[in-house]
C-alpha atoms as a PDB file:
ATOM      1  CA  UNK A   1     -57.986 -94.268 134.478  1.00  0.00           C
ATOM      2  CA  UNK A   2     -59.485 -91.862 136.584  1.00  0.00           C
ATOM      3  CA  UNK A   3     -57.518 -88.850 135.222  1.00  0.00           C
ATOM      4  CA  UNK A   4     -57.903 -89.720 131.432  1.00  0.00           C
ATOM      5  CA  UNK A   5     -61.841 -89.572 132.177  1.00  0.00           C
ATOM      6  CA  UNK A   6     -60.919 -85.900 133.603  1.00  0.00           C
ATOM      7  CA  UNK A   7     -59.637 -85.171 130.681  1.00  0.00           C
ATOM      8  CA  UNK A   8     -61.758 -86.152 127.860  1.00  0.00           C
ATOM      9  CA  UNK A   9     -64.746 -84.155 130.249  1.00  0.00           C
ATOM     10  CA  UNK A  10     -62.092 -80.926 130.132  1.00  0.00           C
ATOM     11  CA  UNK A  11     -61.453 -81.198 126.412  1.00  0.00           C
ATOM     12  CA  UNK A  12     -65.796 -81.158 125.847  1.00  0.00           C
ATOM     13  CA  UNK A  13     -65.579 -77.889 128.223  1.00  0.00           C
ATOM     14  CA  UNK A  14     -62.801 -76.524 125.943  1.00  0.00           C
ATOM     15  CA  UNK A  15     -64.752 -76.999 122.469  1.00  0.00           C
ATOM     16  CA  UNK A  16     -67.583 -76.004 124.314  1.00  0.00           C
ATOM     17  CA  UNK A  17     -65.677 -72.685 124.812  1.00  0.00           C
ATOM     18  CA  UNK A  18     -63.949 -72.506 121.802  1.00  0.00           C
ATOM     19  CA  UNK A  19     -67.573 -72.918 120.080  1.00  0.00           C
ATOM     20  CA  UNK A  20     -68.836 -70.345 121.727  1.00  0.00           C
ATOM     21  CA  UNK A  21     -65.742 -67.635 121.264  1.00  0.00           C
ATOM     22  CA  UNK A  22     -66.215 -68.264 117.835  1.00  0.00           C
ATOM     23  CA  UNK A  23     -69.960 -67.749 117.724  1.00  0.00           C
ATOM     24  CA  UNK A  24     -69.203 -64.385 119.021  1.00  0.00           C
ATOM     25  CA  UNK A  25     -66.606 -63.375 116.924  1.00  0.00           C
ATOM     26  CA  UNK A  26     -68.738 -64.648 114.279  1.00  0.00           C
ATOM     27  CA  UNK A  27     -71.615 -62.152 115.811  1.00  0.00           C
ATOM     28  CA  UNK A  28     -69.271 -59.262 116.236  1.00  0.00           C
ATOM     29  CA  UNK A  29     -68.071 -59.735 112.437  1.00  0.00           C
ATOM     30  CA  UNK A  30     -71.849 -59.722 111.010  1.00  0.00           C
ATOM     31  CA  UNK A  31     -72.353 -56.905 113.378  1.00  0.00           C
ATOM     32  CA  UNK A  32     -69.484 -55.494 112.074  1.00  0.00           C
ATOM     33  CA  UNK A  33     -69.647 -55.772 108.684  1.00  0.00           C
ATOM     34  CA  UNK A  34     -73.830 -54.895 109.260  1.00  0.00           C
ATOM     35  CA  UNK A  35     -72.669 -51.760 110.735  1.00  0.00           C
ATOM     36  CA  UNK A  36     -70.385 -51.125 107.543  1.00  0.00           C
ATOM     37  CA  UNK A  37     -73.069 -51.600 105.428  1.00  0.00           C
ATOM     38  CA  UNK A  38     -75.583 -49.455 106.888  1.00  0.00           C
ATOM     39  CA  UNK A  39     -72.881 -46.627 107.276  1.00  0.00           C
ATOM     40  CA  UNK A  40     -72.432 -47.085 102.767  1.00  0.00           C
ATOM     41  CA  UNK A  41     -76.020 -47.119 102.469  1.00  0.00           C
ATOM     42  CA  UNK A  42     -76.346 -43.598 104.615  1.00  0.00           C
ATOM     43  CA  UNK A  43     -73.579 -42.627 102.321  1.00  0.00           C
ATOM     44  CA  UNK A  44     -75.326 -42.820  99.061  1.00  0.00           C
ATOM     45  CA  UNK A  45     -78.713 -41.592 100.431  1.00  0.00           C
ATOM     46  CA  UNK A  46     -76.726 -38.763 101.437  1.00  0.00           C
ATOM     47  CA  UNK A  47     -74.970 -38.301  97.440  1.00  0.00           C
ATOM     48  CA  UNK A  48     -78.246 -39.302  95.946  1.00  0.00           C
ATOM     49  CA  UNK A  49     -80.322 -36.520  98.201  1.00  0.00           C
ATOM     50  CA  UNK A  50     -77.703 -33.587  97.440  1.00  0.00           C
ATOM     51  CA  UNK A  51     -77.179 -34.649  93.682  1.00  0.00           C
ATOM     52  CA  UNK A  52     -80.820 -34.813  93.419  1.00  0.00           C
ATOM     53  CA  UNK A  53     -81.322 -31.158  94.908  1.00  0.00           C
ATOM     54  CA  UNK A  54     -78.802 -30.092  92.653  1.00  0.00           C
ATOM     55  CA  UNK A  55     -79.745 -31.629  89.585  1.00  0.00           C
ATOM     56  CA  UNK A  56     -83.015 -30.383  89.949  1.00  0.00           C
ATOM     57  CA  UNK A  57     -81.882 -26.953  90.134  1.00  0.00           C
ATOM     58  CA  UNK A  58     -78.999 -27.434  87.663  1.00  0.00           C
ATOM     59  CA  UNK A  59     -82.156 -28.160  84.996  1.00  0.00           C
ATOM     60  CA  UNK A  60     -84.578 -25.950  86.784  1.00  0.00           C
ATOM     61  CA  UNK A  61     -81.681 -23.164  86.132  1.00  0.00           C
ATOM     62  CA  UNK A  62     -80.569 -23.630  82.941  1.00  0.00           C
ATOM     63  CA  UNK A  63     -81.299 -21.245  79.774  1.00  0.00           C
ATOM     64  CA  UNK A  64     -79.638 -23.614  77.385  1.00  0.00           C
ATOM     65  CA  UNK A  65     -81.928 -24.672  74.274  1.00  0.00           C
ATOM     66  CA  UNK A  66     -79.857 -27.049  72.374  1.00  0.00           C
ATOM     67  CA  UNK A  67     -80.338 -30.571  74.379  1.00  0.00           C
ATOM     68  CA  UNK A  68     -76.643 -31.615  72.854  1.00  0.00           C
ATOM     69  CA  UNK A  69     -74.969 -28.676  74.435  1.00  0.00           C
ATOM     70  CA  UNK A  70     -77.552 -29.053  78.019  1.00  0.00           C
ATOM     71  CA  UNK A  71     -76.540 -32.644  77.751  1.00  0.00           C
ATOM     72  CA  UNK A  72     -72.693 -31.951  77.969  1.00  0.00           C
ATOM     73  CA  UNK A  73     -72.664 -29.340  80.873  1.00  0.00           C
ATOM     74  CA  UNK A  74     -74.881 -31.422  82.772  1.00  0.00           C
ATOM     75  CA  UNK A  75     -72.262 -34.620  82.180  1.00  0.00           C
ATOM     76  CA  UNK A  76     -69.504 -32.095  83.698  1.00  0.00           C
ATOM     77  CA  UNK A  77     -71.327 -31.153  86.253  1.00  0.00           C
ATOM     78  CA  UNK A  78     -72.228 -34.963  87.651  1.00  0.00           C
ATOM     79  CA  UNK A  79     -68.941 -35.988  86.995  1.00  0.00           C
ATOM     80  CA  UNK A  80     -67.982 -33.594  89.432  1.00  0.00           C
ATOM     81  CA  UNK A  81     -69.848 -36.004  92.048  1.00  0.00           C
ATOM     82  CA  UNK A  82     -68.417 -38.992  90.472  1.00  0.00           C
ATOM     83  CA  UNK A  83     -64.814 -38.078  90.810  1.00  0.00           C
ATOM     84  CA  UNK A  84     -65.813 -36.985  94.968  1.00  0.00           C
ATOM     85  CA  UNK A  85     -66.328 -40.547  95.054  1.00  0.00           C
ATOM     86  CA  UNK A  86     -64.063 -42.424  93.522  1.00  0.00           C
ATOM     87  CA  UNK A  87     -61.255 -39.578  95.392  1.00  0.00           C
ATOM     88  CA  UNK A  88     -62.552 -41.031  99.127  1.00  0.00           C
ATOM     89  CA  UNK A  89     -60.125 -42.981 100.756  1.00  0.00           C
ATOM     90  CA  UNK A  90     -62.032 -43.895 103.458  1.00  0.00           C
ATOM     91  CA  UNK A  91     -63.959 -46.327 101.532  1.00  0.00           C
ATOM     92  CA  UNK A  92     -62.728 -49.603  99.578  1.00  0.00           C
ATOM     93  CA  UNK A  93     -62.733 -49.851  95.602  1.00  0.00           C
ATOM     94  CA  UNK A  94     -65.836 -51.911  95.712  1.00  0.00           C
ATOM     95  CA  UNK A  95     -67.915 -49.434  97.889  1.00  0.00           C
ATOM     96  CA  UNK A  96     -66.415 -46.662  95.331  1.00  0.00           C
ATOM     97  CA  UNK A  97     -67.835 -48.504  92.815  1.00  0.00           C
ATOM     98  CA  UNK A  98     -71.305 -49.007  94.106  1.00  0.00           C
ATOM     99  CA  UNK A  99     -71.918 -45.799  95.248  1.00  0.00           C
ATOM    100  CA  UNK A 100     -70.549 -44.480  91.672  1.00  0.00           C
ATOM    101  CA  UNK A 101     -72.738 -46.913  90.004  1.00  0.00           C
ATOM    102  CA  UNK A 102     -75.714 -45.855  92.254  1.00  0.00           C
ATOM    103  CA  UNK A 103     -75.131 -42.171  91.442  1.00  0.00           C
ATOM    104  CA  UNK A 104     -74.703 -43.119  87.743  1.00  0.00           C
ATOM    105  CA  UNK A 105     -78.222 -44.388  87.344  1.00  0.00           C
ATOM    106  CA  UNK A 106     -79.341 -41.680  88.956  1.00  0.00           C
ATOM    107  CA  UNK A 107     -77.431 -39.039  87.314  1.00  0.00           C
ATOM    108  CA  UNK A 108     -78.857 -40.890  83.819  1.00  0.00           C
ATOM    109  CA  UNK A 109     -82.654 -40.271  84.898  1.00  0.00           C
ATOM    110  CA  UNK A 110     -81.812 -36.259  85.803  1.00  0.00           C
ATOM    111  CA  UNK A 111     -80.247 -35.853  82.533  1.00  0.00           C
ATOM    112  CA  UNK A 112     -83.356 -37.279  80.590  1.00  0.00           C
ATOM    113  CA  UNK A 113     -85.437 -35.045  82.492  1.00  0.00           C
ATOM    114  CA  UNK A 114     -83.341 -32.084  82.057  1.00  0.00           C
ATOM    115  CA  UNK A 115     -83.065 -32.730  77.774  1.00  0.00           C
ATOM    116  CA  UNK A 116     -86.845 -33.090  77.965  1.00  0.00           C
ATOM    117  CA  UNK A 117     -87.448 -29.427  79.553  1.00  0.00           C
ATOM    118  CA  UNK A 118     -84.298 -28.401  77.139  1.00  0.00           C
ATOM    119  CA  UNK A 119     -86.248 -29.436  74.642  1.00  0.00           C
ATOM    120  CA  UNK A 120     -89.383 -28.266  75.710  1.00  0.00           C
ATOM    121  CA  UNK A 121     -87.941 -24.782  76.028  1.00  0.00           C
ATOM    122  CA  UNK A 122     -86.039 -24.910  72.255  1.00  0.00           C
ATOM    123  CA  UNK A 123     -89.494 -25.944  70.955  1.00  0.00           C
ATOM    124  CA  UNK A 124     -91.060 -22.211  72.777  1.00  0.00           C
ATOM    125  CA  UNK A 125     -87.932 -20.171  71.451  1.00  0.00           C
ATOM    126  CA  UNK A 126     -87.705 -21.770  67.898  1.00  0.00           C
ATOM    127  CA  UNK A 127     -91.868 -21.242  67.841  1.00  0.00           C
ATOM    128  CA  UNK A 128     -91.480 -17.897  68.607  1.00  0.00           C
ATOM    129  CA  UNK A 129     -88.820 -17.314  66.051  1.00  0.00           C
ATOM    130  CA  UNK A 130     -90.755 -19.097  63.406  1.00  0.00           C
ATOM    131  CA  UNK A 131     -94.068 -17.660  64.492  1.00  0.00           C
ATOM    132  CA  UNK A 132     -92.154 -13.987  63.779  1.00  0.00           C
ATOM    133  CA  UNK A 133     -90.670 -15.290  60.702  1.00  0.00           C
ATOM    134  CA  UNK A 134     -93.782 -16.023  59.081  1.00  0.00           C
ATOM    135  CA  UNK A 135     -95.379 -12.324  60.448  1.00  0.00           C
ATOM    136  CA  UNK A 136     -92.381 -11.202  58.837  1.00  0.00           C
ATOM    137  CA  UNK A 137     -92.646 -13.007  55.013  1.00  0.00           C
ATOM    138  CA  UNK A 138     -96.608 -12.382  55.441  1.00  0.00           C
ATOM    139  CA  UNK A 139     -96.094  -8.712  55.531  1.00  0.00           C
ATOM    140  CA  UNK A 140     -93.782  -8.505  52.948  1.00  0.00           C
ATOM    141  CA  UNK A 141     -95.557 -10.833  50.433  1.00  0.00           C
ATOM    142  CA  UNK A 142     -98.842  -8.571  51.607  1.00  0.00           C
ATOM    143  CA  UNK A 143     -96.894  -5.009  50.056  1.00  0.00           C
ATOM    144  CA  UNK A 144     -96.613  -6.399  46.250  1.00  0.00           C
ATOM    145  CA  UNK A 145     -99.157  -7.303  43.740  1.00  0.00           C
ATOM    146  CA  UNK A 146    -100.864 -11.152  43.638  1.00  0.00           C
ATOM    147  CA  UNK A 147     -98.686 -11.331  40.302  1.00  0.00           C
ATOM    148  CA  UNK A 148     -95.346 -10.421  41.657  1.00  0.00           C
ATOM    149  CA  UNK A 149     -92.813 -12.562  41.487  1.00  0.00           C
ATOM    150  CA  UNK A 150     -91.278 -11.635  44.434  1.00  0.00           C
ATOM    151  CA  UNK A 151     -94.606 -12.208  45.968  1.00  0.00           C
ATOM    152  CA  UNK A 152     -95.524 -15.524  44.367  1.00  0.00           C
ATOM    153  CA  UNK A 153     -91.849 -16.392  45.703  1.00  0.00           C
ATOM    154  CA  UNK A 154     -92.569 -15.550  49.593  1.00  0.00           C
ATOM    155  CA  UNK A 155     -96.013 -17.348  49.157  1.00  0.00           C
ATOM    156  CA  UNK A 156     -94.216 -20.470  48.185  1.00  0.00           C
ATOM    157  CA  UNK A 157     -91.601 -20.213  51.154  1.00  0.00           C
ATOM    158  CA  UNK A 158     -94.702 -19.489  53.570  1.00  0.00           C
ATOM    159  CA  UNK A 159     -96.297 -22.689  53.050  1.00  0.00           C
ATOM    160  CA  UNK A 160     -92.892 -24.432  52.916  1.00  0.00           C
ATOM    161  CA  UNK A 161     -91.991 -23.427  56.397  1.00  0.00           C
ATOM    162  CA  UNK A 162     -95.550 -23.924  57.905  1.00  0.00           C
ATOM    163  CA  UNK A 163     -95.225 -27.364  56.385  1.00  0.00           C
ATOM    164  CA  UNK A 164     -91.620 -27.765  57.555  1.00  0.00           C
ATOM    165  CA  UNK A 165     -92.486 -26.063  61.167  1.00  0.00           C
ATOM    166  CA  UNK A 166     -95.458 -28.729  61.440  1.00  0.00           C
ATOM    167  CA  UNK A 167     -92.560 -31.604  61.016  1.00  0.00           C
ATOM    168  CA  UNK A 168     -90.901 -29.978  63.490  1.00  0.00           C
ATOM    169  CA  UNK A 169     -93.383 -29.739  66.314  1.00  0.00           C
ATOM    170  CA  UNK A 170     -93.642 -26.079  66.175  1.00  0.00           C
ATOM    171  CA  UNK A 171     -97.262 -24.467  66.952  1.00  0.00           C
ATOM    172  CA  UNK A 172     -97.350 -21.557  64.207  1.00  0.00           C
END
């Protein structure tokens, strides 16, 4: 009798034990996986800091007026980040994915910017052209007679294109 009292105490010692390894390899695999975490979230500060730096300059740089064609370069030039990501081996699919979808989002608000200041600058270009184009039909209409046709034409196209520049946001 004694010894089966013995060992019903050494069987509470052993799940005692057995508890406790597993509460610490349940520790070491939050750590663990903690650690991992923190590592992917270093990872995509790092993306979103250097694509931000470069995005900024990419817009800050560019001399393109036509938000369609600023809109496609800029696409090619985040995919370039994109693809860096989704080429790392040293991360899983999932991670891939998040930090792709992180850089995505973010890739989304530097392209809105950059169309607005492509805009912005197509709107000082296409003033200016207008702007001379009107200078232009002014002086012309200015050489003939009040009767001319040729005059009485270029009047009509004048206040055509101020009306039409108007629609168009221009500042003539």
């Amino acid at each position: 009798r004694g010894t089966r009292a013995n060992e019903g105490t050494f069987t509470a010692a052993q799940k005692g034990f057995s508890a406790l390894g597993g509460a610490i390899e349940d520790a070491a695999f939050q750590f663990g996986k903690r650690q991992q975490e923190a590592e992917l979230k270093k990872e995509g500060d790092e993306y979103f800091k250097d694509f931000s730096k470069k995005a900024n300059e990419f817009s800050r740089d560019s001399i393109e007026t036509d938000t369609t064609k600023f809109n496609s370069s800029f696409d090619a030039f985040s995919k370039k980040y994109i693809d860096d990501i989704n080429a790392r081996k040293d991360l899983t699919k999932s991670q891939r994915a998040a930090l792709s979808q992180s850089l995505s989002s973010t890739a989304l608000s530097y392209r809105f910017k950059g169309e607005n200041q492509t805009f912005a600058r197509g709107q000082l270009v296409r003033t200016q052209s207008a702007k001379e184009t009107l200078a232009t039909k002014i002086q012309q209409a200015s050489i003939l007679p009040s009767n001319h046709p040729d005059r009485v034409r270029l009047s009509t196209e004048i206040d055509s294109d101020i009306d039409s520049y108007a629609l168009d946001g221009l500042r003539t």
